[in-house]
PDB file of N, CA and C in Angstrom:
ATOM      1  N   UNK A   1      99.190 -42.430 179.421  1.00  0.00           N
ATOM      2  CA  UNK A   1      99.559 -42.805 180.771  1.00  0.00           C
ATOM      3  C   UNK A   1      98.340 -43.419 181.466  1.00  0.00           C
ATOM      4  N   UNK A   2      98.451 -44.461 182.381  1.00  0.00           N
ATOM      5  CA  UNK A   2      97.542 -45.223 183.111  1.00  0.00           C
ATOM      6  C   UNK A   2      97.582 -44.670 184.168  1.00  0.00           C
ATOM      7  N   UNK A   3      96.363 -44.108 184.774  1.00  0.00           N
ATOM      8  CA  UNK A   3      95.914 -43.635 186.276  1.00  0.00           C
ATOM      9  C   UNK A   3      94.205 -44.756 186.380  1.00  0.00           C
ATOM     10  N   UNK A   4      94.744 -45.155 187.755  1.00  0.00           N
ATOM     11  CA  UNK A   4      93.473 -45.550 188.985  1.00  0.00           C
ATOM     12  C   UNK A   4      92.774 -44.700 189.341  1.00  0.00           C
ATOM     13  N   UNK A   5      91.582 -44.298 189.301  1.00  0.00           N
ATOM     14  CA  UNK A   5      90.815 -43.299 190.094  1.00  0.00           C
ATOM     15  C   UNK A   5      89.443 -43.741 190.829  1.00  0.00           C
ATOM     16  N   UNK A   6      89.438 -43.247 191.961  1.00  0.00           N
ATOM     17  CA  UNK A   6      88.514 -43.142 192.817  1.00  0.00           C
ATOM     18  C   UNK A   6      87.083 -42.821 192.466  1.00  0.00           C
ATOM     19  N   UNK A   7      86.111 -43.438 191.520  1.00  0.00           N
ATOM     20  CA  UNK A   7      85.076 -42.961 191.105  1.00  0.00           C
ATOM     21  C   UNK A   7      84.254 -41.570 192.215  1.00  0.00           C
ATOM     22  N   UNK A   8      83.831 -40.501 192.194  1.00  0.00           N
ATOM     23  CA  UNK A   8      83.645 -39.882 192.948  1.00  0.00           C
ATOM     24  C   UNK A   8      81.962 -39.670 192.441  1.00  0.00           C
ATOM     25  N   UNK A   9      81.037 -39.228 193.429  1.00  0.00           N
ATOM     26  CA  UNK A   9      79.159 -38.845 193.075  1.00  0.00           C
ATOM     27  C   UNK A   9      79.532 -38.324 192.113  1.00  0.00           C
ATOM     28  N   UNK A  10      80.365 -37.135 191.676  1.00  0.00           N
ATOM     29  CA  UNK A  10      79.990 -36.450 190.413  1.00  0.00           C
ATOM     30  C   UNK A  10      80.346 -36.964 189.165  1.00  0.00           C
ATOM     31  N   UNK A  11      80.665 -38.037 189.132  1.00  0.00           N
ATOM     32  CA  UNK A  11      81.250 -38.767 187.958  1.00  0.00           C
ATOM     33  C   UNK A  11      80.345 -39.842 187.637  1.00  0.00           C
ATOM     34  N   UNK A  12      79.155 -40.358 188.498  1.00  0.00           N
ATOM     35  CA  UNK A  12      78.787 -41.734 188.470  1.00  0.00           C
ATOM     36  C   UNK A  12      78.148 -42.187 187.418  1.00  0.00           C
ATOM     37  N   UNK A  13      77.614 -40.896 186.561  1.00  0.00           N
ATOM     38  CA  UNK A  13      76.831 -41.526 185.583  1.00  0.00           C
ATOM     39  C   UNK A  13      78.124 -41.902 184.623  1.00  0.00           C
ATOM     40  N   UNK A  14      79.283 -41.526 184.711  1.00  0.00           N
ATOM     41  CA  UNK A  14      80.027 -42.229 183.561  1.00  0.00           C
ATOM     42  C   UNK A  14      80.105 -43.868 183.944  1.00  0.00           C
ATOM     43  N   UNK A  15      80.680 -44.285 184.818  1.00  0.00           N
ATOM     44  CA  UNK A  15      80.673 -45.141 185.234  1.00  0.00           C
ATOM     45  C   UNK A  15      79.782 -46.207 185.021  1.00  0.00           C
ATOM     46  N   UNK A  16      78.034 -45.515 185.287  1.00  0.00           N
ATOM     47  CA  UNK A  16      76.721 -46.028 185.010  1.00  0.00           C
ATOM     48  C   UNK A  16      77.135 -46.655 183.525  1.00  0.00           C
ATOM     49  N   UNK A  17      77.489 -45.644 182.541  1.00  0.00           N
ATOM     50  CA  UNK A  17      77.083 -45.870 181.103  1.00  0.00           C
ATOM     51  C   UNK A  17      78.453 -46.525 180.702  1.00  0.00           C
ATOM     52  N   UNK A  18      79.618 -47.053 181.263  1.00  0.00           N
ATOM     53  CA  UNK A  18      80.645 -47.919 181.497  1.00  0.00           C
ATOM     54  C   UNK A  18      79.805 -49.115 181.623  1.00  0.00           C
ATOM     55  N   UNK A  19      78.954 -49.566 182.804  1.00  0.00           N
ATOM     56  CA  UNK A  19      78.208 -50.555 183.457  1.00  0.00           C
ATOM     57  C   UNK A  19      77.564 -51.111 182.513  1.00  0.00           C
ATOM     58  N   UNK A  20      76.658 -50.280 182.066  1.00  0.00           N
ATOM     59  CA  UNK A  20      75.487 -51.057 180.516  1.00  0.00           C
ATOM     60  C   UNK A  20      76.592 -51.423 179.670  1.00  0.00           C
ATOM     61  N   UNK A  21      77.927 -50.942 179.226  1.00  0.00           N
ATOM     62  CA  UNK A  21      78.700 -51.657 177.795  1.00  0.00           C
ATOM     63  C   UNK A  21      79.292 -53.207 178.994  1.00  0.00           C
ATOM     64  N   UNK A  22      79.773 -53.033 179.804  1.00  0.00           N
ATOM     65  CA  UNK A  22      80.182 -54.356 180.841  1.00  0.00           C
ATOM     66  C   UNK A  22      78.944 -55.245 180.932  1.00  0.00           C
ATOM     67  N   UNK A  23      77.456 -55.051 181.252  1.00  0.00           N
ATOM     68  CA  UNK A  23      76.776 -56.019 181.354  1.00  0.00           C
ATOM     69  C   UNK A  23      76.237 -56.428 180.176  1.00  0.00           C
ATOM     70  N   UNK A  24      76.304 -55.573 178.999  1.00  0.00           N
ATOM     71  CA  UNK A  24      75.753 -56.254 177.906  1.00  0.00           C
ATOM     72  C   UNK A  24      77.195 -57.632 177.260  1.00  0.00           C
ATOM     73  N   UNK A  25      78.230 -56.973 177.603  1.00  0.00           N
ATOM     74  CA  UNK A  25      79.401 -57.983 177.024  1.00  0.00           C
ATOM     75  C   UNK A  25      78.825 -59.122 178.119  1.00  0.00           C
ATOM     76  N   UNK A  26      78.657 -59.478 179.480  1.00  0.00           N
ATOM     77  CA  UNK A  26      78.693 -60.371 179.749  1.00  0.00           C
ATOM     78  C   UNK A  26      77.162 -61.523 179.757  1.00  0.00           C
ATOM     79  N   UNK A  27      76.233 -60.633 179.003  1.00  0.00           N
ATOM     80  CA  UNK A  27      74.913 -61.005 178.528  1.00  0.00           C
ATOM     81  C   UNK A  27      74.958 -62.295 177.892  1.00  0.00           C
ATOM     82  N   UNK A  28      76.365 -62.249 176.968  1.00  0.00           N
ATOM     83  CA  UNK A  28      76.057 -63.384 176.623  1.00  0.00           C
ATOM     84  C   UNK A  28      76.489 -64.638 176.642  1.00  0.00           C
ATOM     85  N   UNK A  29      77.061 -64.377 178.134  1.00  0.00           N
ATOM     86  CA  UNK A  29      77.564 -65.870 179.190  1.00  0.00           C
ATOM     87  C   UNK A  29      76.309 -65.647 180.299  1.00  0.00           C
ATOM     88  N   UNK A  30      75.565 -65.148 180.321  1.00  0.00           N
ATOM     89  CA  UNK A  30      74.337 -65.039 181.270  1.00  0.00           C
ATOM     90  C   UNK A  30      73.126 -64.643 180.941  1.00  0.00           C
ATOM     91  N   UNK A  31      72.347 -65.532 180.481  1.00  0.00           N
ATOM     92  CA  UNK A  31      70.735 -65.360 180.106  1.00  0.00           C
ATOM     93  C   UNK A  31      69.489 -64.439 180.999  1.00  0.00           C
ATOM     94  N   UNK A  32      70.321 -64.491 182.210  1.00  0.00           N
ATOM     95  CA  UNK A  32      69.318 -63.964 183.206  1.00  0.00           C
ATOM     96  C   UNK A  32      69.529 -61.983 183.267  1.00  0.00           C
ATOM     97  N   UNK A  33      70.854 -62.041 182.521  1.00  0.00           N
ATOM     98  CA  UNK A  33      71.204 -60.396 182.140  1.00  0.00           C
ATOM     99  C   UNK A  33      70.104 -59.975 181.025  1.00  0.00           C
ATOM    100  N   UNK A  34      69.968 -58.894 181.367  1.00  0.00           N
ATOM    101  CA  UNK A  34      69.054 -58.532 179.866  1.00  0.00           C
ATOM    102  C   UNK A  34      68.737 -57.313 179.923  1.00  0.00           C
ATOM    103  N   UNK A  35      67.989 -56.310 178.557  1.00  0.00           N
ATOM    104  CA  UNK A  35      67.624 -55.092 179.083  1.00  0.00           C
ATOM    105  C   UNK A  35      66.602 -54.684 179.626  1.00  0.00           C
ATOM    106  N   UNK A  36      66.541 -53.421 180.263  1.00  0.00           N
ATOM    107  CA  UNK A  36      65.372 -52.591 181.184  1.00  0.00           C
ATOM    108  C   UNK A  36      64.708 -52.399 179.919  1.00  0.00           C
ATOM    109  N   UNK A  37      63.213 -52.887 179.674  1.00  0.00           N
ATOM    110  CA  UNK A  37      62.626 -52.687 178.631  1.00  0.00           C
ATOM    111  C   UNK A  37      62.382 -51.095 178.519  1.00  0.00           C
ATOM    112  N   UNK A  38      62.298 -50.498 179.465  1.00  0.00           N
ATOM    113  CA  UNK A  38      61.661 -48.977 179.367  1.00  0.00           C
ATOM    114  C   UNK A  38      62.049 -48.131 179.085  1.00  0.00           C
ATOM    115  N   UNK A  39      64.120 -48.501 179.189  1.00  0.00           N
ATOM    116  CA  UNK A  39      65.109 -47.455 178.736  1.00  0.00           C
ATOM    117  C   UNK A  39      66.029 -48.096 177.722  1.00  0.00           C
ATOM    118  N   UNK A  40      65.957 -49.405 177.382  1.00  0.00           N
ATOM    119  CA  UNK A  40      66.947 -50.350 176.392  1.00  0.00           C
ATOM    120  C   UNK A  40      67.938 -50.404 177.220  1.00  0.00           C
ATOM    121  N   UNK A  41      68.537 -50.181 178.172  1.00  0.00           N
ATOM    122  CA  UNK A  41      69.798 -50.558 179.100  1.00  0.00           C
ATOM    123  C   UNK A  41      69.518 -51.334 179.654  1.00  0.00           C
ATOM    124  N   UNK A  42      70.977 -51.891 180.192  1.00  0.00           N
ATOM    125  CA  UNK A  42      71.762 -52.987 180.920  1.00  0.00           C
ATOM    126  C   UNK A  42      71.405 -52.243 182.024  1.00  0.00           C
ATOM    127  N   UNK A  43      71.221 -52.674 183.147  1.00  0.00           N
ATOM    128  CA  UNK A  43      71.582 -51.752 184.620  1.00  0.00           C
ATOM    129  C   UNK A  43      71.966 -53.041 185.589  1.00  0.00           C
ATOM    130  N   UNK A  44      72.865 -52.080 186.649  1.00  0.00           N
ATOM    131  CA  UNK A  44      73.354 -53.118 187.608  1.00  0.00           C
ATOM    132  C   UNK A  44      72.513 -52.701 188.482  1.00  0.00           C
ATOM    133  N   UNK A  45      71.847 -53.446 189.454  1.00  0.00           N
ATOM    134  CA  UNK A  45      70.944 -53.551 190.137  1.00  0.00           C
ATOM    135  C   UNK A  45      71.117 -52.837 191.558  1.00  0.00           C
ATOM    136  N   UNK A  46      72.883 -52.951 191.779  1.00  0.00           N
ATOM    137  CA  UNK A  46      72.632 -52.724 193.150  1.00  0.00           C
ATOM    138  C   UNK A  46      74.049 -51.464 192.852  1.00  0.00           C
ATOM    139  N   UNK A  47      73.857 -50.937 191.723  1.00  0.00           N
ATOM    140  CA  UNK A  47      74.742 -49.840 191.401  1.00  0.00           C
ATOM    141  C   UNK A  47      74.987 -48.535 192.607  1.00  0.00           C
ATOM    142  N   UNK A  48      73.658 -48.113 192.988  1.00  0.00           N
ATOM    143  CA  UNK A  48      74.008 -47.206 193.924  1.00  0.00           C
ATOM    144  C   UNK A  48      74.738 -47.288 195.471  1.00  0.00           C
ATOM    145  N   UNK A  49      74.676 -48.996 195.555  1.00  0.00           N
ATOM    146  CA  UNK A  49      75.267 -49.361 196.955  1.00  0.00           C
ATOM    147  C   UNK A  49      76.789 -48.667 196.927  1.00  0.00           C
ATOM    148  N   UNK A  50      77.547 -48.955 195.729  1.00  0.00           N
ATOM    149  CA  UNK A  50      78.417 -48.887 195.794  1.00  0.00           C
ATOM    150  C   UNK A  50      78.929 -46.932 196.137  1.00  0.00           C
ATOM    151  N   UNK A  51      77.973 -46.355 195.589  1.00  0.00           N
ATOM    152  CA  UNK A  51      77.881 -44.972 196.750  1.00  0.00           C
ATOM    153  C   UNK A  51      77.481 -44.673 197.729  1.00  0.00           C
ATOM    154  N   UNK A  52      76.785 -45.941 198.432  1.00  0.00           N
ATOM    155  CA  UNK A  52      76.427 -45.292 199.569  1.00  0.00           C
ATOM    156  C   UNK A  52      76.537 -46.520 201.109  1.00  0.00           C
ATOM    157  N   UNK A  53      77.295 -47.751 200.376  1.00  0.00           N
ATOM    158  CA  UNK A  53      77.870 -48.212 201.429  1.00  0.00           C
ATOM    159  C   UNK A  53      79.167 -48.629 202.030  1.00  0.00           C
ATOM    160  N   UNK A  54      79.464 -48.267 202.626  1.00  0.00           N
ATOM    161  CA  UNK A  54      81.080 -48.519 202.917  1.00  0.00           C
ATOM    162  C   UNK A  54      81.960 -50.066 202.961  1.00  0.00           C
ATOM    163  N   UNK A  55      82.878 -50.223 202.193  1.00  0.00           N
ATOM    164  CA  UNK A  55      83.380 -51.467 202.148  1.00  0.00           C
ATOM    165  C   UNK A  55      83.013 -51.883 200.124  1.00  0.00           C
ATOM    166  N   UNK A  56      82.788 -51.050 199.610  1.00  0.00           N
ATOM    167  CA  UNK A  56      81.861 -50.955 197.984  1.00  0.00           C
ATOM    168  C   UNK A  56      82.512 -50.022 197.818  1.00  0.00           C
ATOM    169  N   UNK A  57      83.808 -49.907 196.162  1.00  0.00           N
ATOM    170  CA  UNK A  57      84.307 -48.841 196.097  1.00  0.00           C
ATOM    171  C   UNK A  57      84.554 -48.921 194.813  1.00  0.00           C
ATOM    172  N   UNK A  58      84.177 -48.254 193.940  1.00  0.00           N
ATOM    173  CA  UNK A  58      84.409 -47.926 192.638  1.00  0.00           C
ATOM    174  C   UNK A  58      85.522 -47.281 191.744  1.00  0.00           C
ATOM    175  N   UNK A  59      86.615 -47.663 190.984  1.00  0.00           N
ATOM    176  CA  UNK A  59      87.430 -46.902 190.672  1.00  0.00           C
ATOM    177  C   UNK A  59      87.831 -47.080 189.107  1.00  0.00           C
ATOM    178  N   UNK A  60      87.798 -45.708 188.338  1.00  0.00           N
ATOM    179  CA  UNK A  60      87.900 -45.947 187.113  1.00  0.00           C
ATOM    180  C   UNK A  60      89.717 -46.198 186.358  1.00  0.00           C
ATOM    181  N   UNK A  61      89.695 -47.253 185.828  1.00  0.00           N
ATOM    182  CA  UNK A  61      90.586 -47.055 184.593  1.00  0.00           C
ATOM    183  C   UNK A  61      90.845 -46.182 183.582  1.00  0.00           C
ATOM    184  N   UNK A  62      91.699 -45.267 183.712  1.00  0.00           N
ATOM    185  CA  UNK A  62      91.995 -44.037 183.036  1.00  0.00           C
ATOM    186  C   UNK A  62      93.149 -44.478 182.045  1.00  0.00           C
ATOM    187  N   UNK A  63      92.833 -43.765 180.886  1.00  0.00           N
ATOM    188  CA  UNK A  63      93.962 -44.012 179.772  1.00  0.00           C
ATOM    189  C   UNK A  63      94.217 -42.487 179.317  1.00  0.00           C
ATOM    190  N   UNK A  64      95.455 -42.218 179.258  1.00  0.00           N
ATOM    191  CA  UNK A  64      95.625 -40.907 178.530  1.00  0.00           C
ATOM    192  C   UNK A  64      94.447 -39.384 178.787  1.00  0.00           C
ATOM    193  N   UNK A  65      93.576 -39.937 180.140  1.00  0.00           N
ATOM    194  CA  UNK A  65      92.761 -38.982 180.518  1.00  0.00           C
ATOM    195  C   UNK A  65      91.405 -39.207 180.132  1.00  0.00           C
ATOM    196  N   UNK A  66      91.297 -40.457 179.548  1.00  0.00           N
ATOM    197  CA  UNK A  66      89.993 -40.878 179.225  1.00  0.00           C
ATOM    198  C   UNK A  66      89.387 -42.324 180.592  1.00  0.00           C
ATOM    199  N   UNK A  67      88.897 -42.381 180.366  1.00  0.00           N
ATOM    200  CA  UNK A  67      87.706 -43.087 181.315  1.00  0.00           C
ATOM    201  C   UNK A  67      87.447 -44.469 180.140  1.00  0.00           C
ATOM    202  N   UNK A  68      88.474 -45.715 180.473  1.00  0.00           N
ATOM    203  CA  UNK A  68      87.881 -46.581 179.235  1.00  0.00           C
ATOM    204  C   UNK A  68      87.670 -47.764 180.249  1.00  0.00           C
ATOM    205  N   UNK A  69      87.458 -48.106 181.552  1.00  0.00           N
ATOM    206  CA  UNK A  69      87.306 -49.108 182.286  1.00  0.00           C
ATOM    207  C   UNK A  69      87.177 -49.219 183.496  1.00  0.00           C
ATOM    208  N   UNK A  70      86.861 -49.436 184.362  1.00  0.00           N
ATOM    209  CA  UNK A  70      86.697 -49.957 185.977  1.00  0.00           C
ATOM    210  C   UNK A  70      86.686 -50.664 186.669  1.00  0.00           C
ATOM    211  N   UNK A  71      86.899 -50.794 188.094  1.00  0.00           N
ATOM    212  CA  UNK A  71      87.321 -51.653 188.947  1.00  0.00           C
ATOM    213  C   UNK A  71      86.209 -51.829 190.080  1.00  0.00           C
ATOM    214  N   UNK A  72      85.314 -52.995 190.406  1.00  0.00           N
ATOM    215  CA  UNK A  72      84.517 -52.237 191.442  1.00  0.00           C
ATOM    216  C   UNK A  72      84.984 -53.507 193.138  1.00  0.00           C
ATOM    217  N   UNK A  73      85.299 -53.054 193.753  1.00  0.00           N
ATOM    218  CA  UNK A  73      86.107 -53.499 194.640  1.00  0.00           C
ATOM    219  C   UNK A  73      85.372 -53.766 195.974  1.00  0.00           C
ATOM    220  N   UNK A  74      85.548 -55.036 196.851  1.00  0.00           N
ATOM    221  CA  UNK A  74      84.597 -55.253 197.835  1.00  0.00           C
ATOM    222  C   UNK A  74      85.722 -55.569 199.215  1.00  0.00           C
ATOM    223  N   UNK A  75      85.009 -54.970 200.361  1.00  0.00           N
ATOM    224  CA  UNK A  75      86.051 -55.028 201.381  1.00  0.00           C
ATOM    225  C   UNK A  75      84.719 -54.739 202.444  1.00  0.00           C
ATOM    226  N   UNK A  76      85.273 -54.985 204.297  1.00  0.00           N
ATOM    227  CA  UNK A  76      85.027 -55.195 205.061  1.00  0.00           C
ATOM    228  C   UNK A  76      83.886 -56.268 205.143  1.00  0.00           C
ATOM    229  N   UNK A  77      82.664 -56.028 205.017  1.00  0.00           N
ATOM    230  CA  UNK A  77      81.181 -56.489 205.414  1.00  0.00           C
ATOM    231  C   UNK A  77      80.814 -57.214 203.876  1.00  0.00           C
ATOM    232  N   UNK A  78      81.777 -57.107 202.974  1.00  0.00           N
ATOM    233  CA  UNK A  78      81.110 -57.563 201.641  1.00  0.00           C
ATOM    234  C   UNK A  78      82.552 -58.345 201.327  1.00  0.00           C
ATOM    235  N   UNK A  79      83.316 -58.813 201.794  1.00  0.00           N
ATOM    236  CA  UNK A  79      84.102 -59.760 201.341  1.00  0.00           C
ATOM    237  C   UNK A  79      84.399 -60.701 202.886  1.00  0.00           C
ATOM    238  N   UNK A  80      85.317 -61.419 202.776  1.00  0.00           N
ATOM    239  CA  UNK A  80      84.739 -62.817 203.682  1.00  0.00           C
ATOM    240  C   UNK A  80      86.275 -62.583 204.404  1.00  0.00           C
ATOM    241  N   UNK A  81      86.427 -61.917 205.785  1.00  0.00           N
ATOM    242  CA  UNK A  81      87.398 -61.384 206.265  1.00  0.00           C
ATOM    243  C   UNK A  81      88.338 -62.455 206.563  1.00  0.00           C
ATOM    244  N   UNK A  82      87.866 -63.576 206.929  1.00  0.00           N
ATOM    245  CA  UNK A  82      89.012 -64.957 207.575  1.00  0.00           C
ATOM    246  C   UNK A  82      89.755 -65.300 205.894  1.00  0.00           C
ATOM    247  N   UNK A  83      89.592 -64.856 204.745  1.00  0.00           N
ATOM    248  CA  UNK A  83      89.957 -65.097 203.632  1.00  0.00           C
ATOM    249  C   UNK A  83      90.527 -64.081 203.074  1.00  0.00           C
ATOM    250  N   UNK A  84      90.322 -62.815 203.054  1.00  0.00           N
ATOM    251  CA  UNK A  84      90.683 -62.020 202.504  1.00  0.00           C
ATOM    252  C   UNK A  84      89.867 -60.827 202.845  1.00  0.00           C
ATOM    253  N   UNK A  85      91.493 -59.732 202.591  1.00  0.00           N
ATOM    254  CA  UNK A  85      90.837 -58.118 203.160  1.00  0.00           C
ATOM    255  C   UNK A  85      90.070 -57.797 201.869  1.00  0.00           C
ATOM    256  N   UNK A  86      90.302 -57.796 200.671  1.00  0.00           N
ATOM    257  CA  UNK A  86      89.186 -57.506 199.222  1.00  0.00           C
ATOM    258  C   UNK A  86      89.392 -58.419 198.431  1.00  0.00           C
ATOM    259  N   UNK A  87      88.208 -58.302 197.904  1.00  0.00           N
ATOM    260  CA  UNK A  87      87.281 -58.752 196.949  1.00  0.00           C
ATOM    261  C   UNK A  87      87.416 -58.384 195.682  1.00  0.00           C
ATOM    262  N   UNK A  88      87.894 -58.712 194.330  1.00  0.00           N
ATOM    263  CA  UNK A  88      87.575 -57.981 193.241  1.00  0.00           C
ATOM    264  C   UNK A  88      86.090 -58.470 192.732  1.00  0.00           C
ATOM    265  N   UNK A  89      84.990 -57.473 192.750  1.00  0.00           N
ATOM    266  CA  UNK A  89      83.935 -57.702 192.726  1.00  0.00           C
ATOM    267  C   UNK A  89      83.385 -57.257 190.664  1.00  0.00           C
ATOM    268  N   UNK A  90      84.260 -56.656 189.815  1.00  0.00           N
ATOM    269  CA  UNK A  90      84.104 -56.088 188.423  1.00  0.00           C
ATOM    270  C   UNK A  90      85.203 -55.621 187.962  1.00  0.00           C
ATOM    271  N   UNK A  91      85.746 -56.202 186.779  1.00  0.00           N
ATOM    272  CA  UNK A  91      87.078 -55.541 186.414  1.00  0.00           C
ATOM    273  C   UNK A  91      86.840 -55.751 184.611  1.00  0.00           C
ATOM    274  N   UNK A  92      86.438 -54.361 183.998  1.00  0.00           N
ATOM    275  CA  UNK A  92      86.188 -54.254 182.845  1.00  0.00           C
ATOM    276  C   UNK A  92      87.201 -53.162 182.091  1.00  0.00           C
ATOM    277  N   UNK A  93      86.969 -53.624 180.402  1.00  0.00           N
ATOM    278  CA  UNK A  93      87.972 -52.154 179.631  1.00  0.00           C
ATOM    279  C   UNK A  93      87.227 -52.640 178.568  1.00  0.00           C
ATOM    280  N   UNK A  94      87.028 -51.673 178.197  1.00  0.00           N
ATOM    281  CA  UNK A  94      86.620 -51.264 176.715  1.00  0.00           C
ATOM    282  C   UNK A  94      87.095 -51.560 176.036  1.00  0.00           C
ATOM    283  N   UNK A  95      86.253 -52.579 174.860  1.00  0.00           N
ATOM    284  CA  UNK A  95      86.749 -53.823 173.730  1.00  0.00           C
ATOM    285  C   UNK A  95      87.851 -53.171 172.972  1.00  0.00           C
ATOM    286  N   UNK A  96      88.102 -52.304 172.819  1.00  0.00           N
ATOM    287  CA  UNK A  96      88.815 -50.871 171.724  1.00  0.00           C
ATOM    288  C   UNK A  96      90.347 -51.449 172.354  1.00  0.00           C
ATOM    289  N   UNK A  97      90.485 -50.925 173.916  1.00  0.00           N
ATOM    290  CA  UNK A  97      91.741 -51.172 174.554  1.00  0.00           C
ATOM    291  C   UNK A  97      91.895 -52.779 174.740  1.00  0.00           C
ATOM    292  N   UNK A  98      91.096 -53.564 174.905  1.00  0.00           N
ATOM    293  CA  UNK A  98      91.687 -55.267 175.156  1.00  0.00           C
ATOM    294  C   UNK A  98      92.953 -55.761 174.342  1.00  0.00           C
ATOM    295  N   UNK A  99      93.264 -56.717 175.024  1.00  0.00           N
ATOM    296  CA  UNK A  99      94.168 -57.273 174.117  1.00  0.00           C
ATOM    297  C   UNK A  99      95.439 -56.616 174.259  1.00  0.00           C
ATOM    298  N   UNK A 100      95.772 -55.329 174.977  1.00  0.00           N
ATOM    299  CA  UNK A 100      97.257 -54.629 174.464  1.00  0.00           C
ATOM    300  C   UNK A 100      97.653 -54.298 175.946  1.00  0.00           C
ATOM    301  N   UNK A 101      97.271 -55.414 176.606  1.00  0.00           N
ATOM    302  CA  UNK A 101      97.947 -55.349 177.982  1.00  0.00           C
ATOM    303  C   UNK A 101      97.515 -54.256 179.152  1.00  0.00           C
ATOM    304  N   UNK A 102      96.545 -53.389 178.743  1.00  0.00           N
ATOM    305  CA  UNK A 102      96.626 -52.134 179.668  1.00  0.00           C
ATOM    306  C   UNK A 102      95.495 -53.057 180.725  1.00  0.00           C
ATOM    307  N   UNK A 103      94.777 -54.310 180.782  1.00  0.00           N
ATOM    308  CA  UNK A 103      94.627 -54.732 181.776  1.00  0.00           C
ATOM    309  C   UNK A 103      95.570 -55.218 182.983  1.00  0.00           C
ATOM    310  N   UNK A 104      96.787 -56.008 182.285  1.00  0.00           N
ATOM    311  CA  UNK A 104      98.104 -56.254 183.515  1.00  0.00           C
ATOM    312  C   UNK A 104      98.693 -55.286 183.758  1.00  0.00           C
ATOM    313  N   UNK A 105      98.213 -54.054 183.096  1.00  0.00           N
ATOM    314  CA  UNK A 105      98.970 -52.854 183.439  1.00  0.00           C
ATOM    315  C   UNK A 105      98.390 -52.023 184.420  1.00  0.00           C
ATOM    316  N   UNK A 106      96.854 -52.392 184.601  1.00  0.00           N
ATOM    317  CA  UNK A 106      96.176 -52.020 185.372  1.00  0.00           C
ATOM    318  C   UNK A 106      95.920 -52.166 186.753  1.00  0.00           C
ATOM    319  N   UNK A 107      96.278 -53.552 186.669  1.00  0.00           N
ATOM    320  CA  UNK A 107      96.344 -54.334 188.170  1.00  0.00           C
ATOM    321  C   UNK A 107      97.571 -54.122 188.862  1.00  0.00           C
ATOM    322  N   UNK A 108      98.426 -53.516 188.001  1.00  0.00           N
ATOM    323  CA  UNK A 108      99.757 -53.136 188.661  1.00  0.00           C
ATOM    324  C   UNK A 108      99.890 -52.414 189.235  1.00  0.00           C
ATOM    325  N   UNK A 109      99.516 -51.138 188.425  1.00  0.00           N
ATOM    326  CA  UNK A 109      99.511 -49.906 189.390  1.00  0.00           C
ATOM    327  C   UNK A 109      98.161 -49.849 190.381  1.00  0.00           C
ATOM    328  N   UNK A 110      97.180 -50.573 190.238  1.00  0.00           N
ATOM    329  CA  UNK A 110      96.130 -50.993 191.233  1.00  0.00           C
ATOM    330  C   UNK A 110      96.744 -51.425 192.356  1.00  0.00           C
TER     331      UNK A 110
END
């Protein structure tokens, strides 16, 4: 079964280690991505905004109770209001699930 969830603080490092498999896939349509030499990860730069500013909202793609993707979503002060109330700012799934629809399945119940 497909559930949306509300990434919450106590969950973030999943999410985090979601983030490094998403920025390394898109590494290689973007040269300027690359890893933190000090830890071998991908990191998103402005990862913690999304906990601690409002209008930045994180929500995971759940499959069968697993955590295989996320949504990271932009609204008020971070999307362009005369255009639109949100923003889809990251919308990833794990290479395993692609391909078998649980992305249009995702945006649905999104």
């Amino acid at each position: 079964m497909l559930h949306i969830e509300k990434v919450n603080a106590g969950r973030k490092e999943v999410l985090k280690n979601l983030m490094t498999l998403f920025l390394h896939d898109l590494s290689e349509f973007n040269e300027k991505l690359d890893l933190n030499t000090e830890n071998g990860l991908f990191e998103f730069e402005v990862f913690e905004w999304f906990f601690e500013k409002e209008g930045l909202t994180p929500f995971f793609i759940n499959l069968d109770g697993k955590s295989i993707g996320f949504i990271l979503l932009q609204s008020g002060p971070y999307s362009n209001q005369e255009y639109a109330d949100y923003v889809l700012n990251s919308f990833f799934i794990l290479k395993k699930y692609r391909r078998k629809g649980i992305g249009k399945l995702a945006c649905r119940v999104f």
